[in-house]
C-alpha atoms as a PDB file:
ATOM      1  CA  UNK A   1     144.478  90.687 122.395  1.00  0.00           C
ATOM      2  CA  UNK A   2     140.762  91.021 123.569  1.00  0.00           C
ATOM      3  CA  UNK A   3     140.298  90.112 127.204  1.00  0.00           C
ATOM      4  CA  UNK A   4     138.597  86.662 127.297  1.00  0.00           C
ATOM      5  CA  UNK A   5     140.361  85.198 124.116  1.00  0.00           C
ATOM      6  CA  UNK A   6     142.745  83.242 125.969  1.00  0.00           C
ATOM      7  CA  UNK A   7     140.038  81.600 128.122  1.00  0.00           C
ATOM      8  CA  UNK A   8     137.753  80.680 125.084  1.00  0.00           C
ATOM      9  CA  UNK A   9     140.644  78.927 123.905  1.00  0.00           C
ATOM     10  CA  UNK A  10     141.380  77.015 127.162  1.00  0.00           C
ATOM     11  CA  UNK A  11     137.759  76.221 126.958  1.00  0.00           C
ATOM     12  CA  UNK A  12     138.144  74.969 123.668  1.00  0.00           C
ATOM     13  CA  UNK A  13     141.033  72.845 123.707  1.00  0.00           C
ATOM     14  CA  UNK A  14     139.743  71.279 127.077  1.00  0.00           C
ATOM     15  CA  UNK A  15     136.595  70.253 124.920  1.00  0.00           C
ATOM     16  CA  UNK A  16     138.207  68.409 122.212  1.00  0.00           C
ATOM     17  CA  UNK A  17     140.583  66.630 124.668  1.00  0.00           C
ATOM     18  CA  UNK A  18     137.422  65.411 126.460  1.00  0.00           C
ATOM     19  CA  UNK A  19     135.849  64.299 122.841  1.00  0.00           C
ATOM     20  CA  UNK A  20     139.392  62.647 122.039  1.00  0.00           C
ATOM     21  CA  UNK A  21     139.384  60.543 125.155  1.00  0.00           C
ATOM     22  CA  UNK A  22     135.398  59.632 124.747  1.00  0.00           C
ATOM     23  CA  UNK A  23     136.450  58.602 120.747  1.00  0.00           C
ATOM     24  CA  UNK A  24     140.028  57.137 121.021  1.00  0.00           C
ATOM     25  CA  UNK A  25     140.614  56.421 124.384  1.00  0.00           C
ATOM     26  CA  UNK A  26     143.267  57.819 127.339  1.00  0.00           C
ATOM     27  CA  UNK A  27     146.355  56.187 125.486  1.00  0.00           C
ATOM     28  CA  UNK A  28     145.714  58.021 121.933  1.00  0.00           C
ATOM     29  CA  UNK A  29     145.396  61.412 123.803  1.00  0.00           C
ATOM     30  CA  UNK A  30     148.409  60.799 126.159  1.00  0.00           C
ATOM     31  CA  UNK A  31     150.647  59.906 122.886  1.00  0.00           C
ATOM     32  CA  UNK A  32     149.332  63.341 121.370  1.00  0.00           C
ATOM     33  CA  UNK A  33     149.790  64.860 124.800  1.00  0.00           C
ATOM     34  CA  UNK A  34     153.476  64.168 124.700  1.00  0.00           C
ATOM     35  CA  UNK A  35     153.824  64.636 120.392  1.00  0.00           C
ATOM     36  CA  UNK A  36     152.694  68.415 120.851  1.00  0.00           C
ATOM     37  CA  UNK A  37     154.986  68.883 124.139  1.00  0.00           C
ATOM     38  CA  UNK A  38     157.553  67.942 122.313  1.00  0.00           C
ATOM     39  CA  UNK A  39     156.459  70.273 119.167  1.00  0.00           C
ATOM     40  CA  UNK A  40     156.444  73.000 121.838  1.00  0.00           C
ATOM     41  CA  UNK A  41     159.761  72.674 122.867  1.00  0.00           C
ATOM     42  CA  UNK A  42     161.108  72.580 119.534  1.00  0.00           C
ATOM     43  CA  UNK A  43     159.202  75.670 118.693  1.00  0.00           C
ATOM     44  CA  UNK A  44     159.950  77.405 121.523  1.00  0.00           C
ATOM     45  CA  UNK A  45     163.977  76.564 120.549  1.00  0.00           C
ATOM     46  CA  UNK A  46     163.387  78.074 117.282  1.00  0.00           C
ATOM     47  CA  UNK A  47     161.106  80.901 117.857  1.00  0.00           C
ATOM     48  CA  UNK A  48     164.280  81.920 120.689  1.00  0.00           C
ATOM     49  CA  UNK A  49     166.610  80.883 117.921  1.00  0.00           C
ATOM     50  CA  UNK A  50     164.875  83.649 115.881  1.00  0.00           C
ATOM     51  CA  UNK A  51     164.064  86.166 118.590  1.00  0.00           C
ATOM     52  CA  UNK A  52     167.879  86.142 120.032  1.00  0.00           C
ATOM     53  CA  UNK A  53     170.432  86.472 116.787  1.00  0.00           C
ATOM     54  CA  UNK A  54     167.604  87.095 113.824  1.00  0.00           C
ATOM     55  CA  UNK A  55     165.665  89.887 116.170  1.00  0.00           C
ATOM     56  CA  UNK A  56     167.887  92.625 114.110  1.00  0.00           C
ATOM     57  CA  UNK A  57     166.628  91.333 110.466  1.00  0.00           C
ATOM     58  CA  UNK A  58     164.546  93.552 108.371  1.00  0.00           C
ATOM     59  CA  UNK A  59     162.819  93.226 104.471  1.00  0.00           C
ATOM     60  CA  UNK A  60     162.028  96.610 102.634  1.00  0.00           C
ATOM     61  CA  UNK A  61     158.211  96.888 101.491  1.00  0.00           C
ATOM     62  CA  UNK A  62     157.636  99.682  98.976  1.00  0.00           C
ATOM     63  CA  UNK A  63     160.090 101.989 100.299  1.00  0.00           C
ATOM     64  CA  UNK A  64     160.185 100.768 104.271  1.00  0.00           C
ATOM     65  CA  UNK A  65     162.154  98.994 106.071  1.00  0.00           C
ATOM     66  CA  UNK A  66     159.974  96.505 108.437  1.00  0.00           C
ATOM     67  CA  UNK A  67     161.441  93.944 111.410  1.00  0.00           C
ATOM     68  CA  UNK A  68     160.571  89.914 110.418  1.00  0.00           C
ATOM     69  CA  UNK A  69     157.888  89.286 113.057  1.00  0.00           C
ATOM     70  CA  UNK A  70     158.817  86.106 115.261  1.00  0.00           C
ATOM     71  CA  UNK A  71     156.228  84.742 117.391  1.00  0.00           C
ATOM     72  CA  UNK A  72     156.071  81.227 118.568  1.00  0.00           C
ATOM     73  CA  UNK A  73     152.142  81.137 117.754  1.00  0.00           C
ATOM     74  CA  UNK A  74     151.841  79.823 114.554  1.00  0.00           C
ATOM     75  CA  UNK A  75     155.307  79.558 113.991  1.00  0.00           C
ATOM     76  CA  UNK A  76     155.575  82.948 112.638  1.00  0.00           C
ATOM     77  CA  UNK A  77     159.628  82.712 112.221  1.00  0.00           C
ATOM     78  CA  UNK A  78     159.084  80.215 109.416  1.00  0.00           C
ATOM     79  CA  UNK A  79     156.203  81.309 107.055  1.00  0.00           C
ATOM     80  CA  UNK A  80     154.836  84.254 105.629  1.00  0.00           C
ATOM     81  CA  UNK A  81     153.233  85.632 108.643  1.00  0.00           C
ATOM     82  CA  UNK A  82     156.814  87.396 109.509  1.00  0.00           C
ATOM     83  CA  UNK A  83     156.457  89.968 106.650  1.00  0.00           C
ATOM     84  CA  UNK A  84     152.170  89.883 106.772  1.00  0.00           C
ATOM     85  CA  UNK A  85     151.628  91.230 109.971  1.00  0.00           C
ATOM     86  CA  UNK A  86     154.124  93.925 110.555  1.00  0.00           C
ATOM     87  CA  UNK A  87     152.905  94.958 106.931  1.00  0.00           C
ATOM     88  CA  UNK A  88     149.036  95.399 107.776  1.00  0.00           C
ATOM     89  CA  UNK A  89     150.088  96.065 111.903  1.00  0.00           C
ATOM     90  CA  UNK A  90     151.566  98.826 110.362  1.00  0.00           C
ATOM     91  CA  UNK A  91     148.641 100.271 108.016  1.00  0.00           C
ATOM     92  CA  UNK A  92     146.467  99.360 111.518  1.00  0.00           C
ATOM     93  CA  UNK A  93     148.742 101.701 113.554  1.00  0.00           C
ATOM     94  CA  UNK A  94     149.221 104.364 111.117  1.00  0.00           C
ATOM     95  CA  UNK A  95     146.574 105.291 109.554  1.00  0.00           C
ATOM     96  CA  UNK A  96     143.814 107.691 110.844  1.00  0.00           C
ATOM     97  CA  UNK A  97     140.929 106.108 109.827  1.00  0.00           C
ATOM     98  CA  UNK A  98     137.800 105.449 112.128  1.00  0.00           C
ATOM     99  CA  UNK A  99     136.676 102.243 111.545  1.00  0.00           C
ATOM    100  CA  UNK A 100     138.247  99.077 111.128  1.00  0.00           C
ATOM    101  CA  UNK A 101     136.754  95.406 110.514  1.00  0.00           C
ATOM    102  CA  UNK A 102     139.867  92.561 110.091  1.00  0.00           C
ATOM    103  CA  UNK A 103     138.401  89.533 108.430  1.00  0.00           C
ATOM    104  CA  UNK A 104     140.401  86.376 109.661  1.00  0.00           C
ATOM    105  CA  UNK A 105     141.147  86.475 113.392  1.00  0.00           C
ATOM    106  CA  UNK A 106     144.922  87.139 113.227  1.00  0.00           C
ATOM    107  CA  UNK A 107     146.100  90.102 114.582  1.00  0.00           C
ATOM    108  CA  UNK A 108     144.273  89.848 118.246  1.00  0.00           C
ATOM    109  CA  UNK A 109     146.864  86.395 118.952  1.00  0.00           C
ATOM    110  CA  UNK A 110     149.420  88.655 118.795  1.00  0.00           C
ATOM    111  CA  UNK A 111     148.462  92.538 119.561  1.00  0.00           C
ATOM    112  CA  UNK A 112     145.641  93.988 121.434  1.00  0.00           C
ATOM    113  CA  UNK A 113     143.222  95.472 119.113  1.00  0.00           C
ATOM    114  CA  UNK A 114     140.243  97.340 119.064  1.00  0.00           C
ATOM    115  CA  UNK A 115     138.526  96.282 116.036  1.00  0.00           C
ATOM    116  CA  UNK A 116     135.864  94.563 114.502  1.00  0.00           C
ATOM    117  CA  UNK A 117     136.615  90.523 113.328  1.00  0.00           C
ATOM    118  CA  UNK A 118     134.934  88.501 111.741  1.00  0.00           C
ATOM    119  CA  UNK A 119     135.402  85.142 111.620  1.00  0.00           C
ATOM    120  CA  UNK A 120     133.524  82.043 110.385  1.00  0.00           C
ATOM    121  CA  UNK A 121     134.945  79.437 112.498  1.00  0.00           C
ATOM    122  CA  UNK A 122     137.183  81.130 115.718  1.00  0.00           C
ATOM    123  CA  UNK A 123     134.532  81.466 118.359  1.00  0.00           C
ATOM    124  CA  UNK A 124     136.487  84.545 121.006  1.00  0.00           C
ATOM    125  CA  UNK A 125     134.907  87.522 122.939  1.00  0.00           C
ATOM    126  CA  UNK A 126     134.811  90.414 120.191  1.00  0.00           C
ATOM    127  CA  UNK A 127     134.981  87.833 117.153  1.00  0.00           C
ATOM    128  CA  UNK A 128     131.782  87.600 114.883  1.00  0.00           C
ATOM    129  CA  UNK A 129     131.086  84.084 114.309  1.00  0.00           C
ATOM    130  CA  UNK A 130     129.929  84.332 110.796  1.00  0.00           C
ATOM    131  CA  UNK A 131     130.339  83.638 107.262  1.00  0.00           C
ATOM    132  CA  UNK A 132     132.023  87.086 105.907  1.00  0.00           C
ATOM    133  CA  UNK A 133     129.142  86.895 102.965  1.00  0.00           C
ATOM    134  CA  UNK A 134     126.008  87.006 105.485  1.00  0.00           C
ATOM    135  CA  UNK A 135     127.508  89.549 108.094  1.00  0.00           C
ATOM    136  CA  UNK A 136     125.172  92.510 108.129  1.00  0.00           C
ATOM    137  CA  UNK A 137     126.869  95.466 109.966  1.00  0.00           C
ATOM    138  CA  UNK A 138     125.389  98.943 110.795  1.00  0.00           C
ATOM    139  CA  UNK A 139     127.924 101.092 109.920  1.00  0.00           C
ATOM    140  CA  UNK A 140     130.815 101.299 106.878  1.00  0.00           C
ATOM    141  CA  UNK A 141     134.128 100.480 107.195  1.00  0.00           C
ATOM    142  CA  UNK A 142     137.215 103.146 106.365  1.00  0.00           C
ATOM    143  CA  UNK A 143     139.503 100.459 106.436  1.00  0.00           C
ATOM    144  CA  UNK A 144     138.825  96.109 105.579  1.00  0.00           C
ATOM    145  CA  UNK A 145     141.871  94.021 106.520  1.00  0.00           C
ATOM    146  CA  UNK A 146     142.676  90.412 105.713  1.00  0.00           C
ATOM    147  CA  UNK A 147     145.953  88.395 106.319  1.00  0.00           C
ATOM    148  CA  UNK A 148     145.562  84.859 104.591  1.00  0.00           C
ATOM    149  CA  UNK A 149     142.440  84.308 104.989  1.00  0.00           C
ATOM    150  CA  UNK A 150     140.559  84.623 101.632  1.00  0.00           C
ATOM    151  CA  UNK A 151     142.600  81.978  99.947  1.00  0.00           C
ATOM    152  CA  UNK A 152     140.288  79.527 101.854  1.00  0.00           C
ATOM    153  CA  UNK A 153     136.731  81.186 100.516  1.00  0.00           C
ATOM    154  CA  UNK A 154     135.718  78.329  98.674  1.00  0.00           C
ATOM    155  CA  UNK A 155     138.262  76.322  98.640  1.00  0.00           C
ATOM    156  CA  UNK A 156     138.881  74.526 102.409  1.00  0.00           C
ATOM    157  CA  UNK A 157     136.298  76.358 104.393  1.00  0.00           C
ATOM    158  CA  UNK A 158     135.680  72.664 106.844  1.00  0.00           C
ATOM    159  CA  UNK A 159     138.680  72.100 108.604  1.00  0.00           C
ATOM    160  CA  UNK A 160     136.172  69.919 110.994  1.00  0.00           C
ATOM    161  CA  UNK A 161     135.052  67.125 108.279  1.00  0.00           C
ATOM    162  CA  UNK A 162     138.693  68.196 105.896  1.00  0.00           C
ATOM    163  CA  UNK A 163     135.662  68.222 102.780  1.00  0.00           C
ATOM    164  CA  UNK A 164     136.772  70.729  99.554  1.00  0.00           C
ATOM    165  CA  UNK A 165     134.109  73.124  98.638  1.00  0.00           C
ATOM    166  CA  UNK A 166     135.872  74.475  95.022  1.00  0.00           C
ATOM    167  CA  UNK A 167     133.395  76.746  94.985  1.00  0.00           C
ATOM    168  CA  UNK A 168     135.914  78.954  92.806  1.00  0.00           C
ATOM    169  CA  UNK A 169     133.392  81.922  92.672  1.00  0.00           C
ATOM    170  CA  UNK A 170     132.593  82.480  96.133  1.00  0.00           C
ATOM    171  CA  UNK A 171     135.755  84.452  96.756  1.00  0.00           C
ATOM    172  CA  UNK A 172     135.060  87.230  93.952  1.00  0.00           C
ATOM    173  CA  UNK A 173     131.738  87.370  95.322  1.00  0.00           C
ATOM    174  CA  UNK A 174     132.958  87.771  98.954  1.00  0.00           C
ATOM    175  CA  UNK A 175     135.240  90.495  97.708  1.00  0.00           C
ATOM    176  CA  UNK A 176     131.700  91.910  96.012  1.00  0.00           C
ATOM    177  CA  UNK A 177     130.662  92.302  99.831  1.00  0.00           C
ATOM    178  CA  UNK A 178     133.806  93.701 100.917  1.00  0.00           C
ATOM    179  CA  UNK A 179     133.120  96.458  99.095  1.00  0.00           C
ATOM    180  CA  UNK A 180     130.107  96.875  99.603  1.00  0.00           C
ATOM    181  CA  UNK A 181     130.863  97.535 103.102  1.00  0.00           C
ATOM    182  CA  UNK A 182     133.403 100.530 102.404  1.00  0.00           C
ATOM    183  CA  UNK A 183     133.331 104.106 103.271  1.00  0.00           C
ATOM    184  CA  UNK A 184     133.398 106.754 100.527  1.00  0.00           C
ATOM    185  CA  UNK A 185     137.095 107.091 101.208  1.00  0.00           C
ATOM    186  CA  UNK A 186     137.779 103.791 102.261  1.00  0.00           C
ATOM    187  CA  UNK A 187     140.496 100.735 101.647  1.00  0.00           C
ATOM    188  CA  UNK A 188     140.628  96.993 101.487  1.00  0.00           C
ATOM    189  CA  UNK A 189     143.975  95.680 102.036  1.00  0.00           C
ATOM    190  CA  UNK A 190     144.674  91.681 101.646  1.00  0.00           C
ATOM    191  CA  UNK A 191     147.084  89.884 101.636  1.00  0.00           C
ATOM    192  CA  UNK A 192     147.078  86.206  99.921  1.00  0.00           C
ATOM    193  CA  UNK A 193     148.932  83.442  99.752  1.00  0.00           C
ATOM    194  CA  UNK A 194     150.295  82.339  95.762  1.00  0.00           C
ATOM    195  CA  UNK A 195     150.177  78.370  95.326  1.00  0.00           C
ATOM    196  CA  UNK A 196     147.957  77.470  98.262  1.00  0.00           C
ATOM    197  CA  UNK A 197     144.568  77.328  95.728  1.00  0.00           C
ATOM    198  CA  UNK A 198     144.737  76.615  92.371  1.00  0.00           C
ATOM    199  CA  UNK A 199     141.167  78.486  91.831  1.00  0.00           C
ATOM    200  CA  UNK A 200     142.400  81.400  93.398  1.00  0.00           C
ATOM    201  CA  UNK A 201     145.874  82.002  91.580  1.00  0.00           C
ATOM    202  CA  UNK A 202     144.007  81.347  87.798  1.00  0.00           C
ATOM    203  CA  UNK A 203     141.608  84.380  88.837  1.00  0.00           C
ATOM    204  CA  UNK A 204     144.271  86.318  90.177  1.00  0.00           C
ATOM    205  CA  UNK A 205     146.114  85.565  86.421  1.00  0.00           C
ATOM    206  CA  UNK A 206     142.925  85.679  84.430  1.00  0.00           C
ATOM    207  CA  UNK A 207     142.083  89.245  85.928  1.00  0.00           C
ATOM    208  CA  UNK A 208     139.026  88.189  87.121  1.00  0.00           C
ATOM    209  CA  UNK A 209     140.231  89.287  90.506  1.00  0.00           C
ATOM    210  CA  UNK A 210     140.717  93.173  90.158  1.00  0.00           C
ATOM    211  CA  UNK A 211     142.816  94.837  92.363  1.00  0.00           C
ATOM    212  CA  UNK A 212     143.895  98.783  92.020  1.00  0.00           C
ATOM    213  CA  UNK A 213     147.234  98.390  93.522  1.00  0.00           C
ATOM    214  CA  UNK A 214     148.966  94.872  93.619  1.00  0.00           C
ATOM    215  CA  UNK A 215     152.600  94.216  95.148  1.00  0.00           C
ATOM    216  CA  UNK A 216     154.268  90.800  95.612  1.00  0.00           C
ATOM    217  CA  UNK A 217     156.904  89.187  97.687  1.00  0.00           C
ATOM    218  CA  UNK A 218     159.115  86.192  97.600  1.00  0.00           C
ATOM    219  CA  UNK A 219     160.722  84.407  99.669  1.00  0.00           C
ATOM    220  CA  UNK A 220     164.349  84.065  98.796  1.00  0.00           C
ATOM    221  CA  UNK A 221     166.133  81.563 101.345  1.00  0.00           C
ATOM    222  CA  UNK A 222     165.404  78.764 103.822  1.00  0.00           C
ATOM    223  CA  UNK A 223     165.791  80.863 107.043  1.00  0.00           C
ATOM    224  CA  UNK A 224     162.635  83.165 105.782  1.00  0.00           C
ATOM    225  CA  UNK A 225     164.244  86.212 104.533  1.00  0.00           C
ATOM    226  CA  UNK A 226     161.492  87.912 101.499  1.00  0.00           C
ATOM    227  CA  UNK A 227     161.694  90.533  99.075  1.00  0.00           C
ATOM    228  CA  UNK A 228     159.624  92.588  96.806  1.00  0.00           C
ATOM    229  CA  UNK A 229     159.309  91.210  93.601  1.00  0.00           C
ATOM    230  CA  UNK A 230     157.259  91.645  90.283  1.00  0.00           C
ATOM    231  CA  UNK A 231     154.559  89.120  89.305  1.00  0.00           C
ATOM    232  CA  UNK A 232     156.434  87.340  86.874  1.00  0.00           C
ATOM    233  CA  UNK A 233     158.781  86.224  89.875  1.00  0.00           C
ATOM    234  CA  UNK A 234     156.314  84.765  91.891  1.00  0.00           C
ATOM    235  CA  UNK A 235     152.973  83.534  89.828  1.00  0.00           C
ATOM    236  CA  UNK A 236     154.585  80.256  89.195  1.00  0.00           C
ATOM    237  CA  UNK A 237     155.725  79.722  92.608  1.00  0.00           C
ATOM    238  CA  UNK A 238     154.258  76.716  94.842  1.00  0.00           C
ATOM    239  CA  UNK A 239     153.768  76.490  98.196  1.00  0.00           C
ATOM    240  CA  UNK A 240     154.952  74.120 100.765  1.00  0.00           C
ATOM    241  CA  UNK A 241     153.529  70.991 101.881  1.00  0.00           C
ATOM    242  CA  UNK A 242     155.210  69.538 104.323  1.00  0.00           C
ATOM    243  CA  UNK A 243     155.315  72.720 106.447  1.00  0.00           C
ATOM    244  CA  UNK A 244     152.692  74.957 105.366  1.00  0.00           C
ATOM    245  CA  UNK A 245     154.026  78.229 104.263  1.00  0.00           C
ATOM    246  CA  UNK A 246     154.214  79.886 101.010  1.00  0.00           C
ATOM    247  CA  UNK A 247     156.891  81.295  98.722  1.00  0.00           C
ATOM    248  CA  UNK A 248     155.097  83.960  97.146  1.00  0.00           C
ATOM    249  CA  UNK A 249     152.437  86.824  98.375  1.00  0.00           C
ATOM    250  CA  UNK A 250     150.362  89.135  97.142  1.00  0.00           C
ATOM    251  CA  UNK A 251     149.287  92.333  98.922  1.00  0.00           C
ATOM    252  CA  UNK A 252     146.110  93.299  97.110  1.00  0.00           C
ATOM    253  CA  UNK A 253     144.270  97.114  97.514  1.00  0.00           C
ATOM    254  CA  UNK A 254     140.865  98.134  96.601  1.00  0.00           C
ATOM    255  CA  UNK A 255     139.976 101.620  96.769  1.00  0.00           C
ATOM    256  CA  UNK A 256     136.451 102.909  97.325  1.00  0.00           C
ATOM    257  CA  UNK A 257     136.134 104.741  94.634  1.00  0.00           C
ATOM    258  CA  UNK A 258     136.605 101.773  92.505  1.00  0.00           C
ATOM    259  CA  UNK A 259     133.619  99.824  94.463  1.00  0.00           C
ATOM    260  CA  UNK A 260     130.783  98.817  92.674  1.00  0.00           C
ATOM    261  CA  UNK A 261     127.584  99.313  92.746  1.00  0.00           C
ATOM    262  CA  UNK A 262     125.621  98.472  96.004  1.00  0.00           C
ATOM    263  CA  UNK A 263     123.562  95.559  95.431  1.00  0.00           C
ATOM    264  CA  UNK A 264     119.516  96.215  94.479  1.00  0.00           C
END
């Protein structure tokens, strides 16, 4: 993680709790208080749980073997994040290119990383507060990263005010950018979400959304165990409500010598 993130945070969380109080009063933020303790606690159970008897498991990903990743932020042990990150963790690790920029502040919560991020709405020491479509950087990138974050481009991008954008064509256009931002020799690997926007999975169907390599993974069982699939096993495939997670991924790959054009 990049030194400071855990204070912004602090800072952060001790803000809204001051707004709270000013808008709903000391009783409404003591009753939260104790509702997310006890959220915690449960958490912390199962994220142990997990850690202490599941800490063995493993899913194969085109030819690897790969641990689950349990971690109690963001619940990893019970959503897709358990097969995402040690997925594109791995590619991170691995891979000898120079330059990496990670759209969607992910990886840092859990790893310290050296990379560029950018992120519209986390505000952390290293993170670039912007939209992903107006960043301007000065150098290329051999490698772009993304772990369930493009699925919101146009679709939820105000979590403050909970308002729907559906602007369905501002994700092929941010993948335009993307691009744009490669190195002769570089990759963009995503990873998105099937079932979470509507928008997104009919231009992932239609084609409109090209990628040159595309693999998929299901989830096959309650206690989070995923395989690899084929896309007829997982484009019908919802996602879940009442705890957010999905049933089906997609790990896209865009190489740069498939890029287009750069932009007159």
């Amino acid at each position: 993680m990049k030194k400071g993130n855990a204070s912004y945070r602090a800072r952060g969380f001790l803000s809204r709790v001051k707004e709270a109080s000013k808008e709903k009063g000391i009783r409404y933020v003591a009753l939260a208080g104790v509702n997310r303790m006890r959220r915690m606690v449960i958490d912390s159970f199962w994220c142990y749980y997990y850690s202490l008897f599941k800490s063995w498991s493993t899913f194969t990903f085109q030819g690897k073997n790969y641990k689950y990743f349990y971690h109690r932020y963001n619940t990893t042990w019970r959503n897709e994040r358990a097969v995402e990150i040690p997925i594109i963790w791995h590619i991170v690790k691995t891979c000898e290119w120079r330059s990496v920029l990670e759209v969607g502040n992910v990886l840092s919560h859990y790893f310290t990383v050296n990379h560029d991020i950018v992120d519209k709405y986390e505000k952390a020491e290293g993170v670039i507060s912007q939209d992903v479509t107006e960043i301007r950087p000065s150098k290329k990138y051999d490698l772009i990263i993304s772990i369930s974050t493009l699925e919101h481009v146009g679709w939820d991008e105000n979590p403050g005010d909970h308002r729907i954008l559906h602007e369905s064509k501002k994700i092929t256009y941010t993948i335009d950018v993307l691009k744009r931002l490669l190195t002769s020799k570089g990759e963009i690997v995503v990873t998105l979400p099937l079932g979470y926007n509507p928008y997104l999975d009919k231009l992932l169907k239609s084609g409109e959304i090209k990628f040159d390599d595309r693999f998929y993974l299901k989830r096959i069982s309650k206690d989070n165990r995923w395989i690899e699939v084929s896309w007829k096993d997982v484009e019908r495939l919802k996602y879940n409500g009442l705890i957010p997670s999905a049933n089906g991924l997609i790990i896209g790959v865009i190489k740069s010598e498939n890029k287009i054009k750069p932009a007159p």
